[in-house]
PDB file of N, CA and C in Angstrom:
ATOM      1  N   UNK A   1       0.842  -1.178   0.000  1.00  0.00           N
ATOM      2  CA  UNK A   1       0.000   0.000   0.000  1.00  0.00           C
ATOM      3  C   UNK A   1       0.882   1.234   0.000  1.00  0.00           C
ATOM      4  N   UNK A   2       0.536   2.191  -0.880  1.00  0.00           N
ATOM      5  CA  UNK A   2       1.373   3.227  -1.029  1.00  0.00           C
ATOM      6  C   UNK A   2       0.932   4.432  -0.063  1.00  0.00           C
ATOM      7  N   UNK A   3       1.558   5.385   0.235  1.00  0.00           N
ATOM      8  CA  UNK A   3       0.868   6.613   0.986  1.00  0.00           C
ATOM      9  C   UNK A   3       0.205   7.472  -0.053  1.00  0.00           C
ATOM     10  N   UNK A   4      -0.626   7.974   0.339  1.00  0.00           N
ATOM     11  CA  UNK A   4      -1.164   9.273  -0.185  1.00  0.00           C
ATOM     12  C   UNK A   4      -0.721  10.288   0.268  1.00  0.00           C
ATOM     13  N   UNK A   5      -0.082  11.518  -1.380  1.00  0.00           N
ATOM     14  CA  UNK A   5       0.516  12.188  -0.709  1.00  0.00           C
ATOM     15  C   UNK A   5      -0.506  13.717  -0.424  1.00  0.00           C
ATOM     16  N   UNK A   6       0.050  14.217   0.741  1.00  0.00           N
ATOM     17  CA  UNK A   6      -0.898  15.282   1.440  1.00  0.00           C
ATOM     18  C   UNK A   6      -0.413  16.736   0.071  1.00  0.00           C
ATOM     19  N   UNK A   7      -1.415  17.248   0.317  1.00  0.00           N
ATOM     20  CA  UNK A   7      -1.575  18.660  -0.279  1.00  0.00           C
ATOM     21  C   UNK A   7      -0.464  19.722   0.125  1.00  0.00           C
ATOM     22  N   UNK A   8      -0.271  20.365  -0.720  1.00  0.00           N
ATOM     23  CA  UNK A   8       0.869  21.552   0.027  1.00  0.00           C
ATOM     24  C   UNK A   8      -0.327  22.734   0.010  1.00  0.00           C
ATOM     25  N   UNK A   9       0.604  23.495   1.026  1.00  0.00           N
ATOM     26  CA  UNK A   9      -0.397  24.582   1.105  1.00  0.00           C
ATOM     27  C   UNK A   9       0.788  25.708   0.716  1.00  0.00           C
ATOM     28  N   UNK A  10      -0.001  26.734  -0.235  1.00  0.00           N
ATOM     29  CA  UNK A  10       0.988  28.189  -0.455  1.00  0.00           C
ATOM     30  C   UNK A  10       0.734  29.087   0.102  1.00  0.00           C
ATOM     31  N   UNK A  11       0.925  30.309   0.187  1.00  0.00           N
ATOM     32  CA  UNK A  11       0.607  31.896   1.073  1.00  0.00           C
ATOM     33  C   UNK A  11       0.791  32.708   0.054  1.00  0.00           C
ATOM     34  N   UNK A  12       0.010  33.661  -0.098  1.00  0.00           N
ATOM     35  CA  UNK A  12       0.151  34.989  -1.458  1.00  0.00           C
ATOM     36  C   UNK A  12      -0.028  36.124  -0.724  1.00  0.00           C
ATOM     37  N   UNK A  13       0.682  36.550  -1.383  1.00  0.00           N
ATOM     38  CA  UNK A  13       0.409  38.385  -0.039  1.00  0.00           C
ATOM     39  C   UNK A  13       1.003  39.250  -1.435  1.00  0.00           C
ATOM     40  N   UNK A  14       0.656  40.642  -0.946  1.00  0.00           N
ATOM     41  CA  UNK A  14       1.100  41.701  -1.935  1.00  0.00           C
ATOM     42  C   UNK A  14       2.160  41.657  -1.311  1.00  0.00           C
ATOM     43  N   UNK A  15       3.466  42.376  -2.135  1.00  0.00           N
ATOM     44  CA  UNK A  15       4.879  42.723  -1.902  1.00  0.00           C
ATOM     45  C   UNK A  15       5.236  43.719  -2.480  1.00  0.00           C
ATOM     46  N   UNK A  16       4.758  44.886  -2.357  1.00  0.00           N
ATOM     47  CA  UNK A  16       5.526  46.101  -3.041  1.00  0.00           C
ATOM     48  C   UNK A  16       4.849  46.390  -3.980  1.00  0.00           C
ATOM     49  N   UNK A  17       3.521  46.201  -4.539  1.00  0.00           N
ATOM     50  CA  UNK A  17       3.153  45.958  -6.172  1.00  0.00           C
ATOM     51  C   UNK A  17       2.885  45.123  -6.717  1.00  0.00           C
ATOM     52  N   UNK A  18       3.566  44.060  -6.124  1.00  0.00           N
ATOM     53  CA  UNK A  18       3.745  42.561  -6.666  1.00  0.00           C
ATOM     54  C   UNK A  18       3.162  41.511  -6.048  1.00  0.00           C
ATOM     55  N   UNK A  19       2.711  40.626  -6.519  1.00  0.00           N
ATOM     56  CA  UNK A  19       2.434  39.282  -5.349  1.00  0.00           C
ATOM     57  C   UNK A  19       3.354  38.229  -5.177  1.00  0.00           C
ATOM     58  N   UNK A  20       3.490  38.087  -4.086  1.00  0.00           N
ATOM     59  CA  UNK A  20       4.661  37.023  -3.502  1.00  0.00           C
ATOM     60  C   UNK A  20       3.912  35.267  -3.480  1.00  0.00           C
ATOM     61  N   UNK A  21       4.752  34.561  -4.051  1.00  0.00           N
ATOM     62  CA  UNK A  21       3.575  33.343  -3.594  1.00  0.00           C
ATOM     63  C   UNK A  21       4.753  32.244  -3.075  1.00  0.00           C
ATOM     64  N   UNK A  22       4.926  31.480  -1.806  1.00  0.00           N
ATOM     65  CA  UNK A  22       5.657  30.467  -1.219  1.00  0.00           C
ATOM     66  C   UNK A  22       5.161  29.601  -0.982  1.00  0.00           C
ATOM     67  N   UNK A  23       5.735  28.658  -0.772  1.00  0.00           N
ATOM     68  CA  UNK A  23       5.435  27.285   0.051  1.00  0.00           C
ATOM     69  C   UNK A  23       5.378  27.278   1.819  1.00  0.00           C
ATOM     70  N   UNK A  24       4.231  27.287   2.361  1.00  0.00           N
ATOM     71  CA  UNK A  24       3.601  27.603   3.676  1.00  0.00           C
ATOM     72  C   UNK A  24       4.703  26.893   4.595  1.00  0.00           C
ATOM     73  N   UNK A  25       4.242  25.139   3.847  1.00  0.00           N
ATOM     74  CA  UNK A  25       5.476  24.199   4.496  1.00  0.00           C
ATOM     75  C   UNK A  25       6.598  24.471   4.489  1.00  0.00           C
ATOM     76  N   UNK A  26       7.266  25.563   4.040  1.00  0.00           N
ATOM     77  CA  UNK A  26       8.686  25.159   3.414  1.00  0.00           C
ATOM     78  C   UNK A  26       9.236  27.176   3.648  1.00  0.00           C
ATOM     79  N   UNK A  27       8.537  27.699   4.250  1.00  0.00           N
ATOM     80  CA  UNK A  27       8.710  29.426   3.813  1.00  0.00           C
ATOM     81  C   UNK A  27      10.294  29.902   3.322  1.00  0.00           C
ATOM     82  N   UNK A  28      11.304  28.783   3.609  1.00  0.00           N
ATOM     83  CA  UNK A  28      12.658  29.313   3.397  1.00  0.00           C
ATOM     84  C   UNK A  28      12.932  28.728   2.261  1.00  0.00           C
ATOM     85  N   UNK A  29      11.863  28.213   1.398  1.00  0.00           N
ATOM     86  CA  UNK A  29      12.845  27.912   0.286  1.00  0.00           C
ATOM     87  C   UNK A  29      12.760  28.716  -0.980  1.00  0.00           C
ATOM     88  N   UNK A  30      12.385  30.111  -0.664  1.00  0.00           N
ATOM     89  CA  UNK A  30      12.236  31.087  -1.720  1.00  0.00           C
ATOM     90  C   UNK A  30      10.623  31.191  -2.000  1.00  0.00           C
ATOM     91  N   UNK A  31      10.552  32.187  -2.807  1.00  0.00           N
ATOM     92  CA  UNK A  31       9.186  32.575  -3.232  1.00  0.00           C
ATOM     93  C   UNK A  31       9.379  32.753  -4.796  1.00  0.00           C
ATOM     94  N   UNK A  32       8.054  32.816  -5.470  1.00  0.00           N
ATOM     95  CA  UNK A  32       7.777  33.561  -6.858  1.00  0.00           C
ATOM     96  C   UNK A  32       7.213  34.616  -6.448  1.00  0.00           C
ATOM     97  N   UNK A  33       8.089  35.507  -7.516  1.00  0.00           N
ATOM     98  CA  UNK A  33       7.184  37.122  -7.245  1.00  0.00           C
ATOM     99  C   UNK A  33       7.148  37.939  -8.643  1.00  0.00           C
ATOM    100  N   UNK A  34       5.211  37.734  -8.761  1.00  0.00           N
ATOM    101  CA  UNK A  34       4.812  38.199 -10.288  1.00  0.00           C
ATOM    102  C   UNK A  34       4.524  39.751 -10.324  1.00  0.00           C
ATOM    103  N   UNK A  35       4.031  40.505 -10.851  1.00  0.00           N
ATOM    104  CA  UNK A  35       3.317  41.320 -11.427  1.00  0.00           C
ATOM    105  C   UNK A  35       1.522  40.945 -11.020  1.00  0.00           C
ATOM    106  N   UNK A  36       1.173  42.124 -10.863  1.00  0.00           N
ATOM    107  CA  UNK A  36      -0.509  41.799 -10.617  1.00  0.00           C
ATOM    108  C   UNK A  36      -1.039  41.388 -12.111  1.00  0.00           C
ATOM    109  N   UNK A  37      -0.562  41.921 -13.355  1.00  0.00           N
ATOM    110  CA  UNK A  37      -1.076  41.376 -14.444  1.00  0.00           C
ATOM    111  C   UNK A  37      -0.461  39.819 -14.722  1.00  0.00           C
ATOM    112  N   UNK A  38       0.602  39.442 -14.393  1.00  0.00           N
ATOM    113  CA  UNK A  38       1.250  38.298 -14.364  1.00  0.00           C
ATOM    114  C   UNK A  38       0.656  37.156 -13.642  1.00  0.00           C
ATOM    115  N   UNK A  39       0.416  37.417 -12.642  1.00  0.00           N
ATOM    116  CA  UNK A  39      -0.425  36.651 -11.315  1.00  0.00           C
ATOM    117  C   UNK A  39      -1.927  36.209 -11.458  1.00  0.00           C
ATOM    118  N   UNK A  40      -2.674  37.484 -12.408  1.00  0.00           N
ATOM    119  CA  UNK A  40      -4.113  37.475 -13.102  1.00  0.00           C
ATOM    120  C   UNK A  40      -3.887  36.596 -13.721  1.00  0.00           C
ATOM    121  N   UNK A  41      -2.993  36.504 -14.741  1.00  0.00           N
ATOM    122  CA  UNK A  41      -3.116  35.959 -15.883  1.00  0.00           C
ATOM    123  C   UNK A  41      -2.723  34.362 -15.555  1.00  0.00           C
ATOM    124  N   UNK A  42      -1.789  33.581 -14.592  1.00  0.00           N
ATOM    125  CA  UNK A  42      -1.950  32.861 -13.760  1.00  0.00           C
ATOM    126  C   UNK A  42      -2.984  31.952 -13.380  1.00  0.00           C
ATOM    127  N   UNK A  43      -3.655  32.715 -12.500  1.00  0.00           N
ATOM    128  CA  UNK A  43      -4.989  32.210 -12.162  1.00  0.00           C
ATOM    129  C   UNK A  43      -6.123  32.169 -13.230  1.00  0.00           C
ATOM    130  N   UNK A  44      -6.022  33.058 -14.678  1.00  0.00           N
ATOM    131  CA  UNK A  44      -6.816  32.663 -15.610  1.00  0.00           C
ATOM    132  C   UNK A  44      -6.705  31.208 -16.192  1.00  0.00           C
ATOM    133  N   UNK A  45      -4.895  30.656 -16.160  1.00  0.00           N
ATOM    134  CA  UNK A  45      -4.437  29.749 -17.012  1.00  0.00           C
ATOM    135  C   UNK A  45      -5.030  28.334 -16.004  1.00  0.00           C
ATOM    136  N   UNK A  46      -4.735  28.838 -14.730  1.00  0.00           N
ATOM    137  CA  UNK A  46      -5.187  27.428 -13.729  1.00  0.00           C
ATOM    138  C   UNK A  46      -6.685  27.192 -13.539  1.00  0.00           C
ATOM    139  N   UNK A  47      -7.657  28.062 -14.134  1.00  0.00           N
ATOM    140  CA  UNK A  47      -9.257  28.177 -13.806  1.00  0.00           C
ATOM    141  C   UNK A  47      -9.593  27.301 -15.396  1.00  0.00           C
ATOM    142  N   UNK A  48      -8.786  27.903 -16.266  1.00  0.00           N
ATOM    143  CA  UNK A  48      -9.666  27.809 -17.759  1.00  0.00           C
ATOM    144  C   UNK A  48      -9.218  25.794 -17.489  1.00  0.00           C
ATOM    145  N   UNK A  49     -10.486  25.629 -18.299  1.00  0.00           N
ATOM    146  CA  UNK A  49     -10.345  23.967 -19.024  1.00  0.00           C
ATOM    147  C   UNK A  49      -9.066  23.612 -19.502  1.00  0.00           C
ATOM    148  N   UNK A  50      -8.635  22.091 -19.282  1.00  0.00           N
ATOM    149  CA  UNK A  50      -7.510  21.398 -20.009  1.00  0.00           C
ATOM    150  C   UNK A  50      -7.842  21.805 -21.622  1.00  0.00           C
TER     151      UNK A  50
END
């Protein structure tokens, strides 16, 4: 029997202009940091259909 693996969880906060997005579990292992049009456009690509 294999494990199931658990969910990660991220954190997004504004940063200056920008949105910061990390790994909750992990906060030291760096972040991505987009543009608010960058970040939109993001969440358009992860919402729309395969």
């Amino acid at each position: 029997m294999s494990a199931i693996p658990r969910p990660r969880g991220f954190e997004v906060a504004e940063l200056n202009g920008h949105i910061g997005i990390r790994d909750s579990k992990n906060p030291t292992a760096g972040r991505l940091t987009l543009t608010r049009q960058h970040f939109t456009s993001l969440l358009a690509q992860l919402a729309s259909p395969p």
